[in-house]
C-alpha atoms as a PDB file:
ATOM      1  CA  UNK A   1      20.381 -26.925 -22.891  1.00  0.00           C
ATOM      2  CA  UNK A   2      21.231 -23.144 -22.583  1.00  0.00           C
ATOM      3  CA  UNK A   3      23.610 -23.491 -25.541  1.00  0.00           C
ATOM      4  CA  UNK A   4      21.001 -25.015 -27.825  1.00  0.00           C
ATOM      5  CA  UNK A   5      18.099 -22.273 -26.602  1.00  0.00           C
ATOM      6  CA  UNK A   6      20.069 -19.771 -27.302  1.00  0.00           C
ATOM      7  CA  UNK A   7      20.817 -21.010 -30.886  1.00  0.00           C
ATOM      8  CA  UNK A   8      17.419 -21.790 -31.587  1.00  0.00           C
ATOM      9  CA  UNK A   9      16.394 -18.075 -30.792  1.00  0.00           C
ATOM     10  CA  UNK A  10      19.233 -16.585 -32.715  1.00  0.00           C
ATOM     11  CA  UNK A  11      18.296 -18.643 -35.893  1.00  0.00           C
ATOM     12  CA  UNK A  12      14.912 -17.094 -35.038  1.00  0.00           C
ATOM     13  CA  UNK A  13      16.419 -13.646 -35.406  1.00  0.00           C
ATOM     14  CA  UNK A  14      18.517 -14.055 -38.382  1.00  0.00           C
ATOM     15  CA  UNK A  15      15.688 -15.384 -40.213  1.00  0.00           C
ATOM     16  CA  UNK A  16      13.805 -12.394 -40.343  1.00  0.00           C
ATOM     17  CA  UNK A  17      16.492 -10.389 -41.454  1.00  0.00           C
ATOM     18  CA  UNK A  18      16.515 -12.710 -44.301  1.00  0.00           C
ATOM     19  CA  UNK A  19      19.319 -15.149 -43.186  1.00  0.00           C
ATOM     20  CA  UNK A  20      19.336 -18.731 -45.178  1.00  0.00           C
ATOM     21  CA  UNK A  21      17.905 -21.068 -42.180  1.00  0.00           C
ATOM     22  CA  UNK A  22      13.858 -20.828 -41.631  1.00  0.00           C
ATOM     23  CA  UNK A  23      13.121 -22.519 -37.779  1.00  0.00           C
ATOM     24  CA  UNK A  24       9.708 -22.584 -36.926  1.00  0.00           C
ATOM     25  CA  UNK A  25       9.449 -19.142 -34.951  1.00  0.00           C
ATOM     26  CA  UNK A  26       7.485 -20.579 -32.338  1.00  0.00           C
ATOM     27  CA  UNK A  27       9.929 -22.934 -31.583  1.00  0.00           C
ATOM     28  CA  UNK A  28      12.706 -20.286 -31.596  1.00  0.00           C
ATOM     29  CA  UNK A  29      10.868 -18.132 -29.286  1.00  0.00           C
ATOM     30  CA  UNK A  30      10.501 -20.827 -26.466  1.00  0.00           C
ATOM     31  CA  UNK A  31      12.442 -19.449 -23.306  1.00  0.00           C
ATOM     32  CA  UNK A  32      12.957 -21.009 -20.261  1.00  0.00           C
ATOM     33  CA  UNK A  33      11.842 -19.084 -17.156  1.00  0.00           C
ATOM     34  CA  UNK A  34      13.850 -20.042 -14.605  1.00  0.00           C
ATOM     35  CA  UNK A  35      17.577 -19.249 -17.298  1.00  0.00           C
ATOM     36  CA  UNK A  36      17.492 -15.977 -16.387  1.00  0.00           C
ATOM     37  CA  UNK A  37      21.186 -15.697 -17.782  1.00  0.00           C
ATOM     38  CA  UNK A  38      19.660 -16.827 -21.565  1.00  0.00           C
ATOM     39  CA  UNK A  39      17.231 -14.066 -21.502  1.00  0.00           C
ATOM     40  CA  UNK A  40      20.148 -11.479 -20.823  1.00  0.00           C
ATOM     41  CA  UNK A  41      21.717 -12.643 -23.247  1.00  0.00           C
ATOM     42  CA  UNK A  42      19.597 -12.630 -25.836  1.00  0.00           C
ATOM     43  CA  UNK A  43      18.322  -8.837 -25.378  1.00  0.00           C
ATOM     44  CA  UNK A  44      22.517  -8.063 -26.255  1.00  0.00           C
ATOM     45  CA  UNK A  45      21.956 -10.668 -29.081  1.00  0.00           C
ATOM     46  CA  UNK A  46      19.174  -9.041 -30.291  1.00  0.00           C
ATOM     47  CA  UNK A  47      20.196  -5.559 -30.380  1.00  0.00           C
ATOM     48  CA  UNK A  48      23.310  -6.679 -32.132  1.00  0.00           C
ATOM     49  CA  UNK A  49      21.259  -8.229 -34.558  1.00  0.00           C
ATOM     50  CA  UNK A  50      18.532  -5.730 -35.402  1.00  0.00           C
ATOM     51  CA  UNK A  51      21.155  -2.868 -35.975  1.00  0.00           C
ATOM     52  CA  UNK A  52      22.959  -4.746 -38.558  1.00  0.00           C
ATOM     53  CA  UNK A  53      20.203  -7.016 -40.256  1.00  0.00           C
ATOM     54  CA  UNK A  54      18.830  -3.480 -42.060  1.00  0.00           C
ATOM     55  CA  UNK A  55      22.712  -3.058 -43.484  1.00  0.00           C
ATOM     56  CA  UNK A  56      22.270  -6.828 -44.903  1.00  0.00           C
ATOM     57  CA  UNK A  57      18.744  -6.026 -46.566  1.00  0.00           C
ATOM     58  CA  UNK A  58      20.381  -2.731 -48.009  1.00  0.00           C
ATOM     59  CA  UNK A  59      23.267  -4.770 -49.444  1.00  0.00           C
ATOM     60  CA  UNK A  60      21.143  -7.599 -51.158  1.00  0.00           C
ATOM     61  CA  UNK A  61      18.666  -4.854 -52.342  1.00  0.00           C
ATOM     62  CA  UNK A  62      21.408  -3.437 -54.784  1.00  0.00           C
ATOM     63  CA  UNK A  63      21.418  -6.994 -56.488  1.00  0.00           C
ATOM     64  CA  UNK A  64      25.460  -7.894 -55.293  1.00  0.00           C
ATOM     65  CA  UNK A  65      26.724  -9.294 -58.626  1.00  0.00           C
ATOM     66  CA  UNK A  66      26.253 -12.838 -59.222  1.00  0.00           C
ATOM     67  CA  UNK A  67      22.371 -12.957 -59.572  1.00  0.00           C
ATOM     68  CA  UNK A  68      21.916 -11.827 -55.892  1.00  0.00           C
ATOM     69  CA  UNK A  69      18.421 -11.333 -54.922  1.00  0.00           C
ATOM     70  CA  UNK A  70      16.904  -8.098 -55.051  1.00  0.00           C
ATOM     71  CA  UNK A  71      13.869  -7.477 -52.790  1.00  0.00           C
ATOM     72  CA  UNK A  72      13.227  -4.048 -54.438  1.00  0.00           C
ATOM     73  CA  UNK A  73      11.012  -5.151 -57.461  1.00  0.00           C
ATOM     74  CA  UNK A  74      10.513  -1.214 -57.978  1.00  0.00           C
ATOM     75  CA  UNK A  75      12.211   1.539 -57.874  1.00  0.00           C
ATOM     76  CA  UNK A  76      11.112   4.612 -55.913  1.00  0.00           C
ATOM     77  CA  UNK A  77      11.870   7.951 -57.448  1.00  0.00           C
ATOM     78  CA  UNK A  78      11.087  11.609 -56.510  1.00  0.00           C
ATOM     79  CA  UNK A  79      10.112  13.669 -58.992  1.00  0.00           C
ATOM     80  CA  UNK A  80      10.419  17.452 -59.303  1.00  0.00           C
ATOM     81  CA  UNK A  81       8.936  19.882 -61.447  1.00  0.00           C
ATOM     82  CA  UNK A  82       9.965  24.028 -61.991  1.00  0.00           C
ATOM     83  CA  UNK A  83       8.022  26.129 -63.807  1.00  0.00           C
ATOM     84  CA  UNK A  84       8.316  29.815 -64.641  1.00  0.00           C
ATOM     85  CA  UNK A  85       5.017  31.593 -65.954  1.00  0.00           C
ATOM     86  CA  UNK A  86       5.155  35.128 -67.748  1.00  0.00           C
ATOM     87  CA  UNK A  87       2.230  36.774 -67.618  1.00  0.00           C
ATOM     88  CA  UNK A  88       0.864  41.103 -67.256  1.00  0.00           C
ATOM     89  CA  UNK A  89       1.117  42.100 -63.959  1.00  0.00           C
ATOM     90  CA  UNK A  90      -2.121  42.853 -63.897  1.00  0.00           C
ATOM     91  CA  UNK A  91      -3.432  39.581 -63.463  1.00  0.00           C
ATOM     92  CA  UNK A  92      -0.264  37.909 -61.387  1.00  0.00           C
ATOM     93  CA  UNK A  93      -2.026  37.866 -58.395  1.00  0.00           C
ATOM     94  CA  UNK A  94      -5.257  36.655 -59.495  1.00  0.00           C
ATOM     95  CA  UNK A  95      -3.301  33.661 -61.270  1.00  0.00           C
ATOM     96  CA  UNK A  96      -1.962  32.864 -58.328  1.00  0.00           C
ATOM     97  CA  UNK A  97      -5.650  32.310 -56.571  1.00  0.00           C
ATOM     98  CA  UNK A  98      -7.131  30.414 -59.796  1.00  0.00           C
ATOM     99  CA  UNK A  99      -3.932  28.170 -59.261  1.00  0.00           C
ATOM    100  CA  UNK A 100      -4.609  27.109 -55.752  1.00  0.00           C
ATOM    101  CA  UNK A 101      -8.479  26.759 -55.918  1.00  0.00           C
ATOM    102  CA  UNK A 102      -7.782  24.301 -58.862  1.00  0.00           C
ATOM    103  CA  UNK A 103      -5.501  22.165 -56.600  1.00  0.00           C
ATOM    104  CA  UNK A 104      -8.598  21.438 -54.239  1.00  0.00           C
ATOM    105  CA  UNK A 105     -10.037  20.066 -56.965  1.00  0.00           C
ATOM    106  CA  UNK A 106      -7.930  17.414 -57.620  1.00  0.00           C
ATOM    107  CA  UNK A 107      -5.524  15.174 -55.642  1.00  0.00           C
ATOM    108  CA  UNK A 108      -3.364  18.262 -54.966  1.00  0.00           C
ATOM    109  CA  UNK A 109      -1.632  19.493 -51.847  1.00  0.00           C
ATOM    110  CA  UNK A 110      -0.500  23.266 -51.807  1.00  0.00           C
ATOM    111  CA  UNK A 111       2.598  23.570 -49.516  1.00  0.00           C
ATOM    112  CA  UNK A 112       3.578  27.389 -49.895  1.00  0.00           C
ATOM    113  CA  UNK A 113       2.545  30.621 -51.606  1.00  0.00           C
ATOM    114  CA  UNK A 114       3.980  33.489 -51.815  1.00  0.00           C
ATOM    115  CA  UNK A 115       2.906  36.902 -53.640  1.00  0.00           C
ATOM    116  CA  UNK A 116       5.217  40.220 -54.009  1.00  0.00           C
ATOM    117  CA  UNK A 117       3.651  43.263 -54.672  1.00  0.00           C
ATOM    118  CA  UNK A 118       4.808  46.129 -57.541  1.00  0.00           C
ATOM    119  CA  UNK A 119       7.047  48.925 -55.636  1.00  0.00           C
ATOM    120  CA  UNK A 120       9.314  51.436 -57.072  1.00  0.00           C
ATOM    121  CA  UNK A 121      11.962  49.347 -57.635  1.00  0.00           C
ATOM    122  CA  UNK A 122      10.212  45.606 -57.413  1.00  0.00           C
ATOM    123  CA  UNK A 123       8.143  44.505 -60.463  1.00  0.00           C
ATOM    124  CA  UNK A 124       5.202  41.975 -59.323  1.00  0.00           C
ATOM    125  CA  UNK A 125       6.258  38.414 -58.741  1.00  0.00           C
ATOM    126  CA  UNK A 126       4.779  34.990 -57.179  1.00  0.00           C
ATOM    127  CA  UNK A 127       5.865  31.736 -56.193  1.00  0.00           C
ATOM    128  CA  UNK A 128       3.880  28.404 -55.500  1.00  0.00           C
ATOM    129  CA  UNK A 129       4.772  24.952 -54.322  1.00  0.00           C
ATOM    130  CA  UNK A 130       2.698  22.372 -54.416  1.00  0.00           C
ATOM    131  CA  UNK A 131       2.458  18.516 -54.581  1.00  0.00           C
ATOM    132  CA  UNK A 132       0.208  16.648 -57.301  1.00  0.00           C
ATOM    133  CA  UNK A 133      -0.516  13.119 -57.883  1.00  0.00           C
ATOM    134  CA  UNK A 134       0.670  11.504 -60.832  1.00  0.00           C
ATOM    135  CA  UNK A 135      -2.520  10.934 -62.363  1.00  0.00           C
ATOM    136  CA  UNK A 136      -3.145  14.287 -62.078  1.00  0.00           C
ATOM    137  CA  UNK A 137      -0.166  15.421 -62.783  1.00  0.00           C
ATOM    138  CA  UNK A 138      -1.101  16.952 -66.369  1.00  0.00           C
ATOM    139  CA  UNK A 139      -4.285  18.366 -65.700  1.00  0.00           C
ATOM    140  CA  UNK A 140      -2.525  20.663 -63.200  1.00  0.00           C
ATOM    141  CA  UNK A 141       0.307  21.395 -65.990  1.00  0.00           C
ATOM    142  CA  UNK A 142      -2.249  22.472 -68.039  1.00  0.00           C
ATOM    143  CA  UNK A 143      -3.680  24.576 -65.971  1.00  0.00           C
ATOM    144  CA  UNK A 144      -0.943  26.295 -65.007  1.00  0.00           C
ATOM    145  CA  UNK A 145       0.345  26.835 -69.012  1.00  0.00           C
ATOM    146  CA  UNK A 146      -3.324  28.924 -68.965  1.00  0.00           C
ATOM    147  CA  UNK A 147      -2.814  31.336 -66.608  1.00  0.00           C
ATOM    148  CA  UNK A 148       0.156  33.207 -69.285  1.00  0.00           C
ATOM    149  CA  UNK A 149       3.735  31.932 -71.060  1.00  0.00           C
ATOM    150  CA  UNK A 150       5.497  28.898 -69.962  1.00  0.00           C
ATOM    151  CA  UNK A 151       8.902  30.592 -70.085  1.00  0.00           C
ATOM    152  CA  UNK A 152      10.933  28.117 -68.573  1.00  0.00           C
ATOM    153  CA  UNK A 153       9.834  24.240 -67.528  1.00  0.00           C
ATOM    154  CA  UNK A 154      12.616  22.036 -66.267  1.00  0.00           C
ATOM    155  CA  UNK A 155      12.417  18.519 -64.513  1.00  0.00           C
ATOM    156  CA  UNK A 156      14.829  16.478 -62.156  1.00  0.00           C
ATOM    157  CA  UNK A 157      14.483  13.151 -60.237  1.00  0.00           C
ATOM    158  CA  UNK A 158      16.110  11.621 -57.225  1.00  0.00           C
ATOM    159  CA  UNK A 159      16.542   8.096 -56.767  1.00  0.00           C
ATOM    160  CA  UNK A 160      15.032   7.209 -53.493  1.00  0.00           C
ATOM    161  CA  UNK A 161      14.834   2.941 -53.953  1.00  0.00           C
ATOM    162  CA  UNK A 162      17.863   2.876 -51.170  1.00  0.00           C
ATOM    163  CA  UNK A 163      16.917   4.872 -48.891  1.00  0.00           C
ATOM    164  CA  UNK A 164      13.074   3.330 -48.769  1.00  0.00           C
ATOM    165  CA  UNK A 165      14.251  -0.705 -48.842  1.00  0.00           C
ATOM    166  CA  UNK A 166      16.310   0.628 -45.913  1.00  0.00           C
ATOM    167  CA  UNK A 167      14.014   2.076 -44.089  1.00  0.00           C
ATOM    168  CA  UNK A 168      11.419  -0.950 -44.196  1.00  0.00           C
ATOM    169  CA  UNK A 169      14.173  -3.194 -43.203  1.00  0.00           C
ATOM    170  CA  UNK A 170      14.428  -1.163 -40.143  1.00  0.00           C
ATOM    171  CA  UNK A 171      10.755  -1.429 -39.318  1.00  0.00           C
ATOM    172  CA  UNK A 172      10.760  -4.986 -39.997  1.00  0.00           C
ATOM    173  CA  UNK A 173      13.429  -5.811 -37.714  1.00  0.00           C
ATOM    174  CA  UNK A 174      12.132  -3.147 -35.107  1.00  0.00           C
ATOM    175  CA  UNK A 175       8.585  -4.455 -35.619  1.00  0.00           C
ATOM    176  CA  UNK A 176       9.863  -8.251 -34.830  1.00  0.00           C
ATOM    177  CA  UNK A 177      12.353  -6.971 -32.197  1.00  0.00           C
ATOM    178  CA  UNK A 178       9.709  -5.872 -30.050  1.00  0.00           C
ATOM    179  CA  UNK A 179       6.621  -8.682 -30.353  1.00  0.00           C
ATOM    180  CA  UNK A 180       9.416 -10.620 -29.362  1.00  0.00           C
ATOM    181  CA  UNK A 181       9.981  -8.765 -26.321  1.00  0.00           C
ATOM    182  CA  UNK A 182       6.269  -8.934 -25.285  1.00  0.00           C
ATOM    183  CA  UNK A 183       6.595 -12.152 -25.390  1.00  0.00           C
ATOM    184  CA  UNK A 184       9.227 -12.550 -22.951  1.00  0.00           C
ATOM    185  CA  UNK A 185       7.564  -9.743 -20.991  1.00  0.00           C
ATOM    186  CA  UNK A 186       4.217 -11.763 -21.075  1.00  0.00           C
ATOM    187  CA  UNK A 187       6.140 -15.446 -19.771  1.00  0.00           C
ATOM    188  CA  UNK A 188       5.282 -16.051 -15.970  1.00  0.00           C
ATOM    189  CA  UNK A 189       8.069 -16.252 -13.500  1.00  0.00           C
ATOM    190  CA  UNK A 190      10.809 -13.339 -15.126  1.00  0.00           C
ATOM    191  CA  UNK A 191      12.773 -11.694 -12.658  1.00  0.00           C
ATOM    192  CA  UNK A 192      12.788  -8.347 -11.639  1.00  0.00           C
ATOM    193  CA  UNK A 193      15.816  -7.652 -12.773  1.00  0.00           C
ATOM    194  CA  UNK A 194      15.136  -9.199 -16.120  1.00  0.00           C
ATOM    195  CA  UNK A 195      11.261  -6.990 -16.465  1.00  0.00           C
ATOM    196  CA  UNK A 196      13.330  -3.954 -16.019  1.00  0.00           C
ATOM    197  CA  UNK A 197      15.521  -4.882 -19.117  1.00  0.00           C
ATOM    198  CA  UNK A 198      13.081  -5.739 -21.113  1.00  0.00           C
ATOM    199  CA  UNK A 199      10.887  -2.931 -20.516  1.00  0.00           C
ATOM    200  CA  UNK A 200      13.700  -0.935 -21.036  1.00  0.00           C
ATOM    201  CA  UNK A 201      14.338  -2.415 -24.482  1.00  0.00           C
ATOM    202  CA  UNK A 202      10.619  -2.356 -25.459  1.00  0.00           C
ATOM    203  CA  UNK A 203      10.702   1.375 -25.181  1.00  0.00           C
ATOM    204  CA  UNK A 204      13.749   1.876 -26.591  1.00  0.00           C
ATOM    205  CA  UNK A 205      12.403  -0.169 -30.202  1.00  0.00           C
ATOM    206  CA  UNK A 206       8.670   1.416 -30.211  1.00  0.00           C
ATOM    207  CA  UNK A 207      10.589   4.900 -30.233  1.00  0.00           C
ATOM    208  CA  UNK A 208      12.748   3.586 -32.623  1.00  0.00           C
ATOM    209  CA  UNK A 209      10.656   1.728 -34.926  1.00  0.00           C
ATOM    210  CA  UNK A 210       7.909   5.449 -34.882  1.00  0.00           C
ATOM    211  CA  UNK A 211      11.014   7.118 -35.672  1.00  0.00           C
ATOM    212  CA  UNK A 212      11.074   4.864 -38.839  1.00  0.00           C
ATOM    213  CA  UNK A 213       7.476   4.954 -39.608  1.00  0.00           C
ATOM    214  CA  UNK A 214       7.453   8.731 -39.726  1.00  0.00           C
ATOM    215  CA  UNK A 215      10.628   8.559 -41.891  1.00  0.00           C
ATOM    216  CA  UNK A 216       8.896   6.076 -43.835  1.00  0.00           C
ATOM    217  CA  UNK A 217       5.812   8.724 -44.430  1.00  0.00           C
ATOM    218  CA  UNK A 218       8.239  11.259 -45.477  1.00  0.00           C
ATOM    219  CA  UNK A 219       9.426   8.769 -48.378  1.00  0.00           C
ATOM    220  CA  UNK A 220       6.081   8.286 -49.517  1.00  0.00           C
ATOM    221  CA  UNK A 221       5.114  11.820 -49.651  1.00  0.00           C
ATOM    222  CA  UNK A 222       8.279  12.540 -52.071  1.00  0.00           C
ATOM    223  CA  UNK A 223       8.300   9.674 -54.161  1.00  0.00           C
ATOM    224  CA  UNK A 224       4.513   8.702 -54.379  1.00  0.00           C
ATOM    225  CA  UNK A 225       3.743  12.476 -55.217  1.00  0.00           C
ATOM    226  CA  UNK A 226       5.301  14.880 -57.152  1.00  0.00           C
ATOM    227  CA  UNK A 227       6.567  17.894 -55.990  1.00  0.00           C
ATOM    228  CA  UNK A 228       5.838  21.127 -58.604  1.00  0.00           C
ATOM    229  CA  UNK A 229       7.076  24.980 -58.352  1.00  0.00           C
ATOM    230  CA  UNK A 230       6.153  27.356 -59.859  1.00  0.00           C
ATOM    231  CA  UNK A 231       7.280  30.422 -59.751  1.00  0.00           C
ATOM    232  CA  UNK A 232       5.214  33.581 -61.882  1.00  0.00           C
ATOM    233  CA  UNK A 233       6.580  36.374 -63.081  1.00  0.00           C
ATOM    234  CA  UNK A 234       5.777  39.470 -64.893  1.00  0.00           C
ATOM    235  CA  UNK A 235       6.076  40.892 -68.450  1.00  0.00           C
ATOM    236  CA  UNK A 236       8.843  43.593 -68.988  1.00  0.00           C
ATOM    237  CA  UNK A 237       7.617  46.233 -70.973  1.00  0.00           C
ATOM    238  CA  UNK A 238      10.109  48.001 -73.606  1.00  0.00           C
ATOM    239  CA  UNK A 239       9.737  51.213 -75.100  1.00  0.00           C
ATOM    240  CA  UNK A 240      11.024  52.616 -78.241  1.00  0.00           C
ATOM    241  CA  UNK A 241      13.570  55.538 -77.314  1.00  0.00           C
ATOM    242  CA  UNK A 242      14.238  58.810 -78.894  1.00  0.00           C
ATOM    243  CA  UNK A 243      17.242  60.110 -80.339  1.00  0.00           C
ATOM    244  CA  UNK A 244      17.398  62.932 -77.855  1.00  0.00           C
ATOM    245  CA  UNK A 245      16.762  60.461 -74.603  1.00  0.00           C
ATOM    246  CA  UNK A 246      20.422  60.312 -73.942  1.00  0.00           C
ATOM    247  CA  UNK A 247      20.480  64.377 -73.876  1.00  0.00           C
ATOM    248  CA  UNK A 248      16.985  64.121 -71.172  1.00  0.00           C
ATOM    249  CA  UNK A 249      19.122  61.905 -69.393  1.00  0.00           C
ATOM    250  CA  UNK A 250      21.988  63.674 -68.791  1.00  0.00           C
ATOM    251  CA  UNK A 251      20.023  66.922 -67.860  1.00  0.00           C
ATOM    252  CA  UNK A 252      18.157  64.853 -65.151  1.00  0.00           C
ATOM    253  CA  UNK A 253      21.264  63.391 -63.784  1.00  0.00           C
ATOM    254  CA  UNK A 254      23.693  66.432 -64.387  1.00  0.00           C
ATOM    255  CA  UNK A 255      21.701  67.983 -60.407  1.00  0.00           C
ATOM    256  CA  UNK A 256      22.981  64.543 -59.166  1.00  0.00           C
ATOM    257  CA  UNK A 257      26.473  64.815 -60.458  1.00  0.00           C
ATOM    258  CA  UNK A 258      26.621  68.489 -59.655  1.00  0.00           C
ATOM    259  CA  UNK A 259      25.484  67.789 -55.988  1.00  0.00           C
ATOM    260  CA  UNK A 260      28.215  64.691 -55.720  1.00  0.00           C
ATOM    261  CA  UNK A 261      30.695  67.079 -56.281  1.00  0.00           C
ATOM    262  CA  UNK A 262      29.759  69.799 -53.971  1.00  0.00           C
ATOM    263  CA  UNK A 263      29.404  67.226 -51.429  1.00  0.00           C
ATOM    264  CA  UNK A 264      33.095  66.325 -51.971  1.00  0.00           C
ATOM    265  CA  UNK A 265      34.413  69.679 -52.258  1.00  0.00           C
ATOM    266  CA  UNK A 266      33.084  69.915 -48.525  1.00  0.00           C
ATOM    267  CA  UNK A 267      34.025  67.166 -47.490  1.00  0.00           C
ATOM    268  CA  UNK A 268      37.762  68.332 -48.350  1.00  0.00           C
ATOM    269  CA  UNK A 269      37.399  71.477 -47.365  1.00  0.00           C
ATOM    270  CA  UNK A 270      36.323  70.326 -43.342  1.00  0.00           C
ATOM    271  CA  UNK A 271      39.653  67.489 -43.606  1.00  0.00           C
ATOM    272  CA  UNK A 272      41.876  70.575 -44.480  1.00  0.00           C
ATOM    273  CA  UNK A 273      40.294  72.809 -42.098  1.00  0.00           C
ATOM    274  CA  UNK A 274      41.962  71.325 -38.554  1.00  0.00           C
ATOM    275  CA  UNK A 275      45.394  70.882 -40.293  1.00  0.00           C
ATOM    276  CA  UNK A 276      45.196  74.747 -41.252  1.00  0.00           C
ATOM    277  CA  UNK A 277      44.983  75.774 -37.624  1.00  0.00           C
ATOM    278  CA  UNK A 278      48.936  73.851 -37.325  1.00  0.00           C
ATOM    279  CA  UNK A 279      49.981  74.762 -40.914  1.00  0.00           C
ATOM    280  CA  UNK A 280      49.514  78.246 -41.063  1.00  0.00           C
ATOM    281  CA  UNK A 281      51.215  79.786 -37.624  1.00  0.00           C
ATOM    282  CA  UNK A 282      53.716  76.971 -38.634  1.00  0.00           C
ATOM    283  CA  UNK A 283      54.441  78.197 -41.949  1.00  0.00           C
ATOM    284  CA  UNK A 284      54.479  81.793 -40.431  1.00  0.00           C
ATOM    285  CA  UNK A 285      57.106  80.916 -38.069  1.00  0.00           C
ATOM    286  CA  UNK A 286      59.030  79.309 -40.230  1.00  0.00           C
ATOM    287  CA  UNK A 287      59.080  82.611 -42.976  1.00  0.00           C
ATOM    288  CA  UNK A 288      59.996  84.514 -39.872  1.00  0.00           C
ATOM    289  CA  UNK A 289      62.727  82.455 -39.422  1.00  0.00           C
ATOM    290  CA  UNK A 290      64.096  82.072 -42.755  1.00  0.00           C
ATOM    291  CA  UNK A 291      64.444  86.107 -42.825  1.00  0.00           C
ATOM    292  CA  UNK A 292      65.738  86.792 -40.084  1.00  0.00           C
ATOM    293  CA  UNK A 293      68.869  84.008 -41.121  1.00  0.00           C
ATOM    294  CA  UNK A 294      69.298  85.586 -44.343  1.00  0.00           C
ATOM    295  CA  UNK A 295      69.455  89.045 -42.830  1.00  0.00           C
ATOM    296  CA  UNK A 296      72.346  87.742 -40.604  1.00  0.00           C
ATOM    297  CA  UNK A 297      74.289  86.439 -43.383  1.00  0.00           C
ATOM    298  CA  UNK A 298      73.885  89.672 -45.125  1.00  0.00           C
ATOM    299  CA  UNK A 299      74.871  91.498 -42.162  1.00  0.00           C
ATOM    300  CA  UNK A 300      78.276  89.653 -41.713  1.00  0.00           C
ATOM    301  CA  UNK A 301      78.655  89.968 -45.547  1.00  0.00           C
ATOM    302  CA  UNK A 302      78.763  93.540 -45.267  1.00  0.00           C
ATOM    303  CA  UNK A 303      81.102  93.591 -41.757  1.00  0.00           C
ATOM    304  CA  UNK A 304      83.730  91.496 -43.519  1.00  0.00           C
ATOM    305  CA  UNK A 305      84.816  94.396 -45.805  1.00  0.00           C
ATOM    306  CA  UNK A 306      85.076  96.876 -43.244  1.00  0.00           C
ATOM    307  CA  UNK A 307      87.132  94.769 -40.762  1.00  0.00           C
ATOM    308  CA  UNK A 308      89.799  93.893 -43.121  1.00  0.00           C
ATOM    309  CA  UNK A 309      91.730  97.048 -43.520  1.00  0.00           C
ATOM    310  CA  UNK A 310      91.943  97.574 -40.044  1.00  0.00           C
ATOM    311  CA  UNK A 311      94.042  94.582 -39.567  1.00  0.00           C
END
């Protein structure tokens, strides 16, 4: 009797994973109270089982050769948009508003903005990321090309079909995992020993199965939506030059040149100025010393001559 209970309950299992043999779940799901050993068992089974049915949905989702079955009848892609806008500085900023008071008008979610301001050295710029329906996907293109010069508009996608059949596998699974542990939890006469195991396992699959929900959200946003940046910049001005611009430019940067090498001339004259303090009593010594040699060799030089006849 144990044996077959625990087969009919596995069945149970496998079958909504998508397994070959379809038992009437009510059947499966009939426990007896007082084989407190079958219910332990079947928590492990269960566990088992729900971590690896999600891998088996993944695998007949890609279509194994053959004419496997998909369960995917559509594919889920994420879609993403860059566009760069050239337009007078003038306006950037006030682009940039026009932009994100037209995307509350439609189905339109604005995720980030960002303005820089003209500096010295920074010319105006902008960037804006949004996320637009797909029905209202060209309206907001549109818009966008009106605020100045589409300058640059490129477009990638990301295949996402994997990652979402996985992720509703898991909630399945999850989602049958634990109704079948209210169940048990709700049958009179279960242990104490057995409550605490399967409260413990009921937790542990709602926080699993709202991890996957949120996960699952996240999918939806990307691939249900498509994401759009946009990023504005401003128009570079050119200017004719003179012949003589090179000459106004060398004038203008000759005080810069001129103090560079002052600056370095200083620079090597305080490295040279502690060495000095060694080198120069050194080098007086050392003259001193020289002499006074080559006076000695002169001096027996001129004693040689004299000492000779005397011999």
């Amino acid at each position: 009797m144990p044996r077959k209970s625990i087969a009919l309950l596995c069945v149970a299992i496998l079958a909504n994973a998508g397994c070959a043999h379809k038992y009437p779940r009510s059947q499966a799901m009939i426990v007896d109270d007082a084989e407190t050993d079958q219910t332990r068992q079947t928590l492990g089974y269960y566990s088992v089982a729900g971590k690896s049915s999600a891998r088996n949905v993944r695998i007949a989702a890609a279509g194994g050769g053959g004419g496997g079955m998909v369960f995917a009848a559509s594919r889920y892609v994420a879609v993403h948009h860059k566009l760069e806008i050239v337009e007078p500085s003038t306006g950037l900023a006030k682009s940039i508003e026009a932009v994100v008071a037209y995307c509350g008008t439609i189905q339109c979610e604005v995720l980030s903005s960002s303005v820089t301001n003209e500096t010295a050295v920074l010319s105006p710029a902008g960037n804006l990321s949004v996320r637009v329906a797909p029905q209202d996907l060209n309206k907001f293109l549109d818009f966008v090309g009106k605020q100045g010069k589409i300058s640059q508009h490129s477009t990638e996608s990301e295949d996402k079909t994997a990652a979402v059949v996985d992720v509703e596998a898991k909630i399945k699974n999850q989602t049958d995992f634990r109704d079948s542990l209210r169940k048990m939890l709700a049958k009179p006469g279960v242990s104490v020993a057995d409550l605490l195991q399967i409260q413990e396992k009921l937790a542990e699959a709602q926080a699993e199965l709202d991890s996957e929900a949120t996960q699952r959200k996240i999918l939806a946003n990307e691939t249900e939506k498509v994401f759009v940046e946009v990023a504005f910049r401003s128009e570079q001005r050119t200017t004719s030059r003179s012949a003589f611009a090179p000459i106004g430019d060398a004038l203008r940067e000759s005080s810069g040149v001129l103090a560079d090498s002052l600056a370095a001339l200083i620079t090597a004259i305080a490295a040279i100025i502690p060495w000095l303090i060694i080198i120069v009593p050194g080098g007086w010594l050392l003259v001193r010393f020289v002499r006074k040699l080559r006076s000695k060799r002169a001096e027996r030089k001129a004693s040689s001559p004299t000492n000779s006849p005397g011999r």
